[in-house]
Protein backbone atom coordinates (compact mmCIF):
# COMPACT_ATOMS: atom_id res chain seq x y z
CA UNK A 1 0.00 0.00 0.00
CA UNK A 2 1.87 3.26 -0.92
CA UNK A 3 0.09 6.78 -0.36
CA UNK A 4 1.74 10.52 -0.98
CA UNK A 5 1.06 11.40 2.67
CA UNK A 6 1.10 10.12 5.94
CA UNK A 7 -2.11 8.46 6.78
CA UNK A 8 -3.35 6.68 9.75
CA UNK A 9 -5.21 3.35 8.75
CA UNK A 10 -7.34 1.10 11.09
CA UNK A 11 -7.89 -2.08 10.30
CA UNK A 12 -10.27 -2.78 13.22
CA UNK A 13 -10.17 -5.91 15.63
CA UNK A 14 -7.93 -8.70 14.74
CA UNK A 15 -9.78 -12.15 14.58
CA UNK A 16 -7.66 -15.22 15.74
CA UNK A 17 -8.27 -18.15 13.98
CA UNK A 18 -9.18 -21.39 16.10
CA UNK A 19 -6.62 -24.12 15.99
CA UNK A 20 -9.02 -26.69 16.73
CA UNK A 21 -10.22 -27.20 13.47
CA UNK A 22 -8.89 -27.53 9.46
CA UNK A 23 -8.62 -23.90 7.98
CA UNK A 24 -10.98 -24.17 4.92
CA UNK A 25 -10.24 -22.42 1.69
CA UNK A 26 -12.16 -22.52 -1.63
CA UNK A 27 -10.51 -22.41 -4.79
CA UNK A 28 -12.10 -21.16 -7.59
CA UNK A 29 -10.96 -22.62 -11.05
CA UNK A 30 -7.58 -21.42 -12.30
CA UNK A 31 -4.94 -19.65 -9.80
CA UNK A 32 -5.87 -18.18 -6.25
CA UNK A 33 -3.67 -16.48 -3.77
CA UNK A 34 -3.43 -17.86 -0.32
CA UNK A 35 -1.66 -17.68 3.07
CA UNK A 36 -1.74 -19.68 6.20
CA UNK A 37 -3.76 -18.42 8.40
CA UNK A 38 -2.02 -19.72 12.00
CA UNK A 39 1.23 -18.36 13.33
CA UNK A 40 3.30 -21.14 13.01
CA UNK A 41 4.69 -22.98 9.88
CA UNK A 42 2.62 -26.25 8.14
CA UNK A 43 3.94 -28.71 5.75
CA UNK A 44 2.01 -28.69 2.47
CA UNK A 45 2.22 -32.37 2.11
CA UNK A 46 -0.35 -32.31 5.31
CA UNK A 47 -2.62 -29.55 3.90
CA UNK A 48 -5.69 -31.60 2.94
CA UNK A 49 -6.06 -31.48 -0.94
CA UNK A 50 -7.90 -33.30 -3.90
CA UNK A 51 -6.34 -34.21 -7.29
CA UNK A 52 -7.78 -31.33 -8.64
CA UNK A 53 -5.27 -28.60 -7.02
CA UNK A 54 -1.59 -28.84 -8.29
CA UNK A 55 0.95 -30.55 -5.76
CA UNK A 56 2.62 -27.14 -6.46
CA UNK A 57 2.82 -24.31 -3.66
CA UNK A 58 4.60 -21.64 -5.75
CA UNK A 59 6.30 -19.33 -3.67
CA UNK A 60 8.24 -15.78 -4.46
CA UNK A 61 11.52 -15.79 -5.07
CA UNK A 62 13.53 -12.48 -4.79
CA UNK A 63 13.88 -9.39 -2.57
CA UNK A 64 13.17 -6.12 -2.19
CA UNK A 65 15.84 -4.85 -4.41
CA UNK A 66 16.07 -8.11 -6.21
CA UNK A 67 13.32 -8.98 -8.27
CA UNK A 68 13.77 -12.87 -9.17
CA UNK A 69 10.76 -14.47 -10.02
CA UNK A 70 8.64 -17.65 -8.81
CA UNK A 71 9.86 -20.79 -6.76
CA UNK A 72 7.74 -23.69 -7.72
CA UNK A 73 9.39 -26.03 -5.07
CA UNK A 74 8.15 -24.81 -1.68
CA UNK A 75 7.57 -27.41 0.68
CA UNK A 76 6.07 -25.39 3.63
CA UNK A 77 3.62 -22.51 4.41
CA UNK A 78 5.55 -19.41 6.42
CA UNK A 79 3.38 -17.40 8.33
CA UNK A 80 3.02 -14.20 6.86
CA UNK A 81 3.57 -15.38 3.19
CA UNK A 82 1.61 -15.27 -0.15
CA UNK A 83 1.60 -18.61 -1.70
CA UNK A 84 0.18 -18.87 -5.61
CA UNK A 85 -1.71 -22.29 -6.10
CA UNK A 86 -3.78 -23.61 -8.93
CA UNK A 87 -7.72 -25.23 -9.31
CA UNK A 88 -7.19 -26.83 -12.78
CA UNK A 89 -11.08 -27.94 -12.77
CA UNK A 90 -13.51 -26.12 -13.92
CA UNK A 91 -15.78 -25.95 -10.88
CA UNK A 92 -14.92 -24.97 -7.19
CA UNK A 93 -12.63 -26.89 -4.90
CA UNK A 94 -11.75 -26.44 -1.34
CA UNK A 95 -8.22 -27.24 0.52
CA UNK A 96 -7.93 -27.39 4.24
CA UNK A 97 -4.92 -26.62 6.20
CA UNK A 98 -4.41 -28.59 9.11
CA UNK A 99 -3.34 -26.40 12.93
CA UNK A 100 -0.24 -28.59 12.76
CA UNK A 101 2.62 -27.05 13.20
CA UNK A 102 6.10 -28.62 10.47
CA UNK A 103 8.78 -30.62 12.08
CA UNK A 104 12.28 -29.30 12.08
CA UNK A 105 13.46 -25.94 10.47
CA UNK A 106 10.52 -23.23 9.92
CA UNK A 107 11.82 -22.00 6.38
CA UNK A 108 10.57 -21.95 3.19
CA UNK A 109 13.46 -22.69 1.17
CA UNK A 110 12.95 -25.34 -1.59
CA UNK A 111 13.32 -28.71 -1.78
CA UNK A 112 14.42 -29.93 -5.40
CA UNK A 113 12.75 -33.70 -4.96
CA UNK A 114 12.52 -34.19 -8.99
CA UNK A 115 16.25 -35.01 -8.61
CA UNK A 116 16.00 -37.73 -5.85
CA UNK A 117 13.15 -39.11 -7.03
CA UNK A 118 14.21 -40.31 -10.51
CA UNK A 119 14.35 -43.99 -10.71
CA UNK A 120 16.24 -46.20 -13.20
CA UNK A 121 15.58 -45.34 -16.93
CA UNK A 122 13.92 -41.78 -15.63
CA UNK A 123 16.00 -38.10 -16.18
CA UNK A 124 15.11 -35.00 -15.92
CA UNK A 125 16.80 -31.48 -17.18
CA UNK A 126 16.11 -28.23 -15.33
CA UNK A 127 16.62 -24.63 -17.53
CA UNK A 128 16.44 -21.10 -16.69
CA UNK A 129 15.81 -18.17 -18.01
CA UNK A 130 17.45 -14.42 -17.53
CA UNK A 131 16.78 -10.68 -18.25
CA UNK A 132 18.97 -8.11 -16.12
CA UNK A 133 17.77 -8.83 -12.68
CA UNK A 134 14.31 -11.14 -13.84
CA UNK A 135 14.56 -14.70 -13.59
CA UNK A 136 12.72 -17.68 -14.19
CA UNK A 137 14.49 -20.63 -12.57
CA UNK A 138 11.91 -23.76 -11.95
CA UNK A 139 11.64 -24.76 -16.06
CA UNK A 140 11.76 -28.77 -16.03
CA UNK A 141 11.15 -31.59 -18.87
CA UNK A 142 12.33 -34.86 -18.73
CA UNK A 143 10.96 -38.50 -18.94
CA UNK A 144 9.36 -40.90 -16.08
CA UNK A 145 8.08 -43.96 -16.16
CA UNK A 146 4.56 -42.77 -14.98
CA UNK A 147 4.27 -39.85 -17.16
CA UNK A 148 2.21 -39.45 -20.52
CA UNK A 149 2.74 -37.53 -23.60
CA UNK A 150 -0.03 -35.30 -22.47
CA UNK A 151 -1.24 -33.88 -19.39
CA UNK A 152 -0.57 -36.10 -16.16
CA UNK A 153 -0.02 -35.46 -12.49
CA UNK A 154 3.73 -34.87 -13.01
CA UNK A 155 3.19 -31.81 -15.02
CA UNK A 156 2.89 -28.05 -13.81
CA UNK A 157 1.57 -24.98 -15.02
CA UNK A 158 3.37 -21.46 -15.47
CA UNK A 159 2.04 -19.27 -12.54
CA UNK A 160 0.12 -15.80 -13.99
CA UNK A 161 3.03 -13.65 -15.18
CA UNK A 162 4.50 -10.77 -13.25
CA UNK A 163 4.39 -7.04 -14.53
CA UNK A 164 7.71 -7.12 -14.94
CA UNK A 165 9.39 -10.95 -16.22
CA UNK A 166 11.08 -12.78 -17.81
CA UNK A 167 9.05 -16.57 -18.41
CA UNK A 168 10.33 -19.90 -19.76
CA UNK A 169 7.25 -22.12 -20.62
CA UNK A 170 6.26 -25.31 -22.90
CA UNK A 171 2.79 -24.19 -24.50
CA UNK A 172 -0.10 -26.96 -24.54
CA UNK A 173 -3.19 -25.26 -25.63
CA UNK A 174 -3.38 -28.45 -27.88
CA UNK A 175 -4.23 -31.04 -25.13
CA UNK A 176 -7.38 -32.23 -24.62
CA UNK A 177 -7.45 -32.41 -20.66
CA UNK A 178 -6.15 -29.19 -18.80
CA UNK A 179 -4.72 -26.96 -21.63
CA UNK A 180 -2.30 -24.44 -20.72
CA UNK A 181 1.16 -23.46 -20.46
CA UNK A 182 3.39 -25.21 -18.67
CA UNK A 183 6.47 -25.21 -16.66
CA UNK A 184 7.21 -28.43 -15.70
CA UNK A 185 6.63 -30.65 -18.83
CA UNK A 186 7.11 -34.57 -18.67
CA UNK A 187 6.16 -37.43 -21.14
CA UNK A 188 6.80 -41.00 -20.90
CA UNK A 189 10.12 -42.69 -21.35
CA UNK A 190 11.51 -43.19 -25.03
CA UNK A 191 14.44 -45.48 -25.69
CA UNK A 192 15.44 -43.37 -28.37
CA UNK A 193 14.90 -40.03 -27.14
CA UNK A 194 12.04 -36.62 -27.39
CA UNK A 195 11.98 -32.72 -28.12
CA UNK A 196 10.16 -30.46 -26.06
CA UNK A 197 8.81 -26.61 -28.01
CA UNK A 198 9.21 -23.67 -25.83
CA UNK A 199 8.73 -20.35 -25.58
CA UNK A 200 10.73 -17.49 -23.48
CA UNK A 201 9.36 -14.41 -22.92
CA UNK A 202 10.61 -10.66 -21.84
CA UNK A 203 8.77 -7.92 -20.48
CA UNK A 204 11.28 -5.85 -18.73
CA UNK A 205 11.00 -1.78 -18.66
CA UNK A 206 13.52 -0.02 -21.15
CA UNK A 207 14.59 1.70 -18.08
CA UNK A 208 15.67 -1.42 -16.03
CA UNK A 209 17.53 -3.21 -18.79
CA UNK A 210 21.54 -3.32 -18.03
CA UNK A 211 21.84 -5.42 -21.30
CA UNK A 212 18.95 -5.93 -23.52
CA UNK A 213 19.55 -9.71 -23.90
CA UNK A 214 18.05 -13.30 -22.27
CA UNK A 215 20.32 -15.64 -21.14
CA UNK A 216 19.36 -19.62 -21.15
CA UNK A 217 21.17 -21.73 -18.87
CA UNK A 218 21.12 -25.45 -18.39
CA UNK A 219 21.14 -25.77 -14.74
CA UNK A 220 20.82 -29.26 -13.98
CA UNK A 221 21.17 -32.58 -15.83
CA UNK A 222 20.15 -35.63 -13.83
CA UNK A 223 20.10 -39.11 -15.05
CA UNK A 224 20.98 -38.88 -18.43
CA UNK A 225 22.15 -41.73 -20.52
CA UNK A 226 25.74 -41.22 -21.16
CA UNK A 227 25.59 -41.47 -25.10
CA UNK A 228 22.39 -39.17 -25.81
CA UNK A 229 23.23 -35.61 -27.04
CA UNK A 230 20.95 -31.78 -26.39
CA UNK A 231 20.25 -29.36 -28.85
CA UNK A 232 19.03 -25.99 -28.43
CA UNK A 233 17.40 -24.57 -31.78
CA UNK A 234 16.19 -21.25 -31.84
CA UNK A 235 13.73 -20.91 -34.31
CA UNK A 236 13.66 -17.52 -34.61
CA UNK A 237 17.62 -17.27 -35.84
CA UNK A 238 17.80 -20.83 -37.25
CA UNK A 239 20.99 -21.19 -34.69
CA UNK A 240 21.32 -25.06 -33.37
CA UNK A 241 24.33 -25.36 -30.57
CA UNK A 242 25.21 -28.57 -28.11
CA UNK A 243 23.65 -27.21 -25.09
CA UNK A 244 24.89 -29.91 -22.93
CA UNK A 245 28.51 -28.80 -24.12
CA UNK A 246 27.61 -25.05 -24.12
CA UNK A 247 25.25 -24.78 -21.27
CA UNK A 248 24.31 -21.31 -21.96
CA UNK A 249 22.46 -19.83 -25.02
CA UNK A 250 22.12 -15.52 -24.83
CA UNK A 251 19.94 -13.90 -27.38
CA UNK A 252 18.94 -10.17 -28.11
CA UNK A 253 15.75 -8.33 -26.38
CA UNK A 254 14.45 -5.55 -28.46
CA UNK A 255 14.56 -3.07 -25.37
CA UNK A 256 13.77 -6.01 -22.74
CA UNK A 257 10.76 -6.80 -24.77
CA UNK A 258 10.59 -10.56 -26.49
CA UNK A 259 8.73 -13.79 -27.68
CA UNK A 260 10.78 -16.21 -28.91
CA UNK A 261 10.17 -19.86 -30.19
CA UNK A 262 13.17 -22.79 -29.56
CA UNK A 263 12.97 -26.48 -29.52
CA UNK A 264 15.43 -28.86 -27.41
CA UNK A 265 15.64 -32.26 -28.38
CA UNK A 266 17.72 -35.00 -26.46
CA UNK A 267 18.40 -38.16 -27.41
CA UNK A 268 20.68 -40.60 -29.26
CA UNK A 269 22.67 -38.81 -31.99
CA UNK A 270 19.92 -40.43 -35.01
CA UNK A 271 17.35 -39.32 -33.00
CA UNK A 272 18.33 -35.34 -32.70
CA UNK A 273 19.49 -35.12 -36.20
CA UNK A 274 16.32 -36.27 -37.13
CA UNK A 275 14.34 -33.75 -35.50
CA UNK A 276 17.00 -30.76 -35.66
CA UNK A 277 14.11 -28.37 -37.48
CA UNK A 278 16.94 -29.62 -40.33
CA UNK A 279 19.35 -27.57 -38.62
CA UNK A 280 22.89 -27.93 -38.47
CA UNK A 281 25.36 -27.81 -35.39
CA UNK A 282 27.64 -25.49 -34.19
CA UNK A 283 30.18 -23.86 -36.81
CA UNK A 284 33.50 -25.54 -36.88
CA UNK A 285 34.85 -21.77 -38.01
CA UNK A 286 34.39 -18.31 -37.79
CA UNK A 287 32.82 -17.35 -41.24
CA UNK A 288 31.16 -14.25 -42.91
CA UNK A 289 29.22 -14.88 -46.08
CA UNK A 290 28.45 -12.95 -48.82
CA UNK A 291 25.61 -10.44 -48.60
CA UNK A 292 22.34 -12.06 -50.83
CA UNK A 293 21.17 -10.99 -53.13
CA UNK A 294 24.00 -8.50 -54.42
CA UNK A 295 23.31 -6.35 -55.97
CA UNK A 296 20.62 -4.84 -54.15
CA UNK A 297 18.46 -1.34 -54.31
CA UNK A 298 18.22 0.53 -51.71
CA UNK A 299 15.08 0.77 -49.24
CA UNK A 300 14.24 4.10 -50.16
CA UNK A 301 13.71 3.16 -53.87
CA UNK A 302 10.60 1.69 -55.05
CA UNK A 303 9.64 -2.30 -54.36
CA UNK A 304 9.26 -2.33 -58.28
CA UNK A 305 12.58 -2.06 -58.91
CA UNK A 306 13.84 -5.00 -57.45
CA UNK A 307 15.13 -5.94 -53.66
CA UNK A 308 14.96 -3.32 -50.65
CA UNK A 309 17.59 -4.99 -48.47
CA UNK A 310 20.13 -7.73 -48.36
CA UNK A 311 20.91 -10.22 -46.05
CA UNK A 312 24.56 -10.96 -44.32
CA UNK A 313 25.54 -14.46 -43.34
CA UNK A 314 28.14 -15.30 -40.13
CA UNK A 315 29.00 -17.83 -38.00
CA UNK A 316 30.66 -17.73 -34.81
CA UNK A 317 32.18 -21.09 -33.38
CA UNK A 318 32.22 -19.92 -29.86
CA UNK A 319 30.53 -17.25 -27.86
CA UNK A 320 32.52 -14.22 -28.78
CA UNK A 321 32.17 -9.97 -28.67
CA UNK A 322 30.53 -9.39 -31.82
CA UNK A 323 30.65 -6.32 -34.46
CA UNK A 324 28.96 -5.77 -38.26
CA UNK A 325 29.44 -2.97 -39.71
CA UNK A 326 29.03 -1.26 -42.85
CA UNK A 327 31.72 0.95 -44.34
CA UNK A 328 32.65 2.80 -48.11
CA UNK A 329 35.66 2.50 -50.16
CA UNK A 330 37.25 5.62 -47.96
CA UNK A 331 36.88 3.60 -44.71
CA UNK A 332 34.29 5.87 -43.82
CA UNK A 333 31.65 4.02 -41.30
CA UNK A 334 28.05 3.72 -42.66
CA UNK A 335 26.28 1.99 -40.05
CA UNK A 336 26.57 -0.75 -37.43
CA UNK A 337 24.87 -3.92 -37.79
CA UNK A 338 25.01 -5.39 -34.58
CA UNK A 339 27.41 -5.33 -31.72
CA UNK A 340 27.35 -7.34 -29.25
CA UNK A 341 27.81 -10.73 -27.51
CA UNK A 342 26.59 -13.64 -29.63
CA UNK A 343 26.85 -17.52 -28.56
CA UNK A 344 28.34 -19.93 -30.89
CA UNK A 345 25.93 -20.44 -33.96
CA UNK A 346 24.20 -19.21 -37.14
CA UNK A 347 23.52 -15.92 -37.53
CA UNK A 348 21.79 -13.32 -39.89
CA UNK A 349 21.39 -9.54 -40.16
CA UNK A 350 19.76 -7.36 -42.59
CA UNK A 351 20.66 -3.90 -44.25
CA UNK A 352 18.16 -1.87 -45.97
CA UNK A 353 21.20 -0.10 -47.42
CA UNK A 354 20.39 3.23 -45.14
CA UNK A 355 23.26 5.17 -43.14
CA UNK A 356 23.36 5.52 -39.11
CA UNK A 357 20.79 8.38 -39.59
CA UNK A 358 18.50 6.59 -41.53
CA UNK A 359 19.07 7.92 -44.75
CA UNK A 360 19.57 6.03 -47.76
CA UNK A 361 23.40 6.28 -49.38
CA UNK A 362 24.17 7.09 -52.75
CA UNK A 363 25.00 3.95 -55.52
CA UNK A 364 28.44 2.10 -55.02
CA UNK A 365 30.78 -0.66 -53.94
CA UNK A 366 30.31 -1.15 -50.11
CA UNK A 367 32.15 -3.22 -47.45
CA UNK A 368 30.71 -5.30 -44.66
CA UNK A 369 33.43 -5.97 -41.84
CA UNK A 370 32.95 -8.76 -39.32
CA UNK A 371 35.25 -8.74 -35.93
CA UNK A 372 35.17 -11.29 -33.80
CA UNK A 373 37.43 -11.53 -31.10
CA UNK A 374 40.66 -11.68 -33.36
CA UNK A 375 39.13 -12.59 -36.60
CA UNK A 376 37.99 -10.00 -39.18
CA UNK A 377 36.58 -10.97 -42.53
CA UNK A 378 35.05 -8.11 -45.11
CA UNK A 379 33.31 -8.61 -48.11
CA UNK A 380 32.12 -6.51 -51.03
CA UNK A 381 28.48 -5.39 -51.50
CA UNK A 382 27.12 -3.27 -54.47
CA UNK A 383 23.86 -0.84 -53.63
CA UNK A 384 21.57 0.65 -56.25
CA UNK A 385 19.55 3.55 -56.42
């Protein structure tokens, strides 16, 4: 509650609540926000629930001055705490929280049990997902012997977005029972492998952003078998790199604000390159191609006469400090491209054959220039007007 002056509020009496009884709550379909209404900390495993509610108590994850995002692995109710859990019928439920106080520690740290509780043939991957000082942490797929390739009990939805985020989730407004998006995604064990679509999303104020880029990490790898590979393809830059090698995948954020599409397969090497979106891995080399098509007229000139902008080709075998840039034949710079930091991968920019000021440039031989770390590569492009 913020005002512009002082002001004196009264709440009237306080009501205790009786601990001789279950706490009732009623859920209405979707996500609520509760709390626990005794002084004391309760174990959610002993808050009375049907299958109906989520075994997920999602929690808040940050500070003050540090604006994280959800935990989707809280164990146990603090007093004093908002808690974010989810009806996924479509008529009213109820929960009832027990007056019994938790054994041991009263915190509300989380307790990653998808890693202890894999059995045999079962893994499971965990990925997060960064924008300045956003995060989304608790992203999980993987494979278990009880899952299904649609929804089942194992699976958890994305919790209703903050003003501010940054969100990792697998869509599923395709399944027939509960569709949503989801969080925590997993299907039932393949001998041969599976890919998982996702989506990451920005929406972080201009103001806020340090560096106007997401950053996917693999956190966690548990129970993989030793031969099968992962993939990350981003869809949106036709870029495939060995995340389990890598473990870290950055992309641009048009002024913190993104949607972008990727697809991670593991599996047996047959298996990924079979469902690689019929991309390729990462570049042995550093490389810059030539710009296509070439000649090409400038955007200012008319669509009639032929192409308004050419592409530009690169590939970076490791993450390096990236910088494109367009000069004439008297070293005179044009315009930048793109600088920046790039993982390893495919790349592409565009040039609509305009100057830094956004005017176009007169006909002639032009040079695109490519440092990367220590390499540099230029190549000749013609524009016509």
């Amino acid at each position: 509650m913020i005002t512009r002056d002082a002001k004196l509020l009264d709440a009237g009496a306080g009501k205790s609540v009786t601990t001789a009884q279950n706490y009732v709550i009623t859920l209405p379909p979707g996500w609520s926000q509760i709390g626990n209404p005794f002084n004391f900390t309760v174990d959610w495993g002993d808050v009375i629930r049907g299958s109906n509610v989520e075994n997920r108590l999602v929690g808040y994850e940050g500070t003050l001055n540090e604006a994280t995002g959800y935990d989707y692995m809280r164990k146990q109710m603090v007093p004093f705490e908002g808690y974010f859990v989810k009806n996924i019928s479509s008529s009213p439920t109820t929960i009832e929280i027990p007056p019994k106080a938790a054994a041991g520690s009263a915190t509300a740290k989380p307790v990653a049990d998808w890693k202890s509780a894999l059995r045999g043939n079962e893994w499971a991957l965990q990925i997060t997902a960064a924008c300045d000082r956003y995060l989304d942490k608790d992203n999980y797929l993987g494979s278990l012997n009880n899952a299904s390739d649609e929804w089942d009990a194992n699976d958890f939805s994305e919790a209703p977005f903050f003003d501010q985020h940054v969100a990792l989730y697998f869509p599923h407004l395709e399944w027939k029972k509960y569709p949503d998006l989801y969080t925590g995604d997993f299907r039932e064990v393949k001998f041969e492998g599976d890919y998982w679509d996702f989506v990451v999303r920005s929406e972080v104020a201009k103001s806020e952003v340090a560096r106007s880029e997401v950053v996917l990490k693999l956190a966690e790898v548990q129970n993989l078998p030793a031969d099968w590979e992962i993939v990350l393809l981003d869809k949106a830059s036709r870029v495939a790199i060995n995340f389990g090698e890598k473990k870290q995948y950055t992309f641009p954020s048009d002024n913190g604000k993104s949607v972008r599409e990727f697809r991670i397969v593991v599996g047996k090497k047959d298996f990924v390159e079979t469902n690689d979106l019929n991309l390729s891995g990462v570049p042995q080399d550093f490389a810059l191609g030539q710009n296509y098509p070439n000649p090409f007229w400038s955007a200012a000139t008319s669509r009639s006469a032929g192409n308004p902008s050419t592409r530009i080709d690169y590939e970076l075998p490791t993450t390096s400090q990236v910088k494109i840039s367009v000069y004439n034949l008297s070293g005179q710079l044009v315009r930048t491209l793109f600088n920046g930091e790039q993982s390893a991968g495919r790349y592409t920019v565009s040039w609509d054959g305009a100057n830094t000021f956004g005017e176009r440039i007169a006909s002639g031989v032009y040079l695109v220039r490519m440092e990367a770390g220590k390499f540099v590569a230029t190549r000749k492009m013609v524009v016509v007007r």
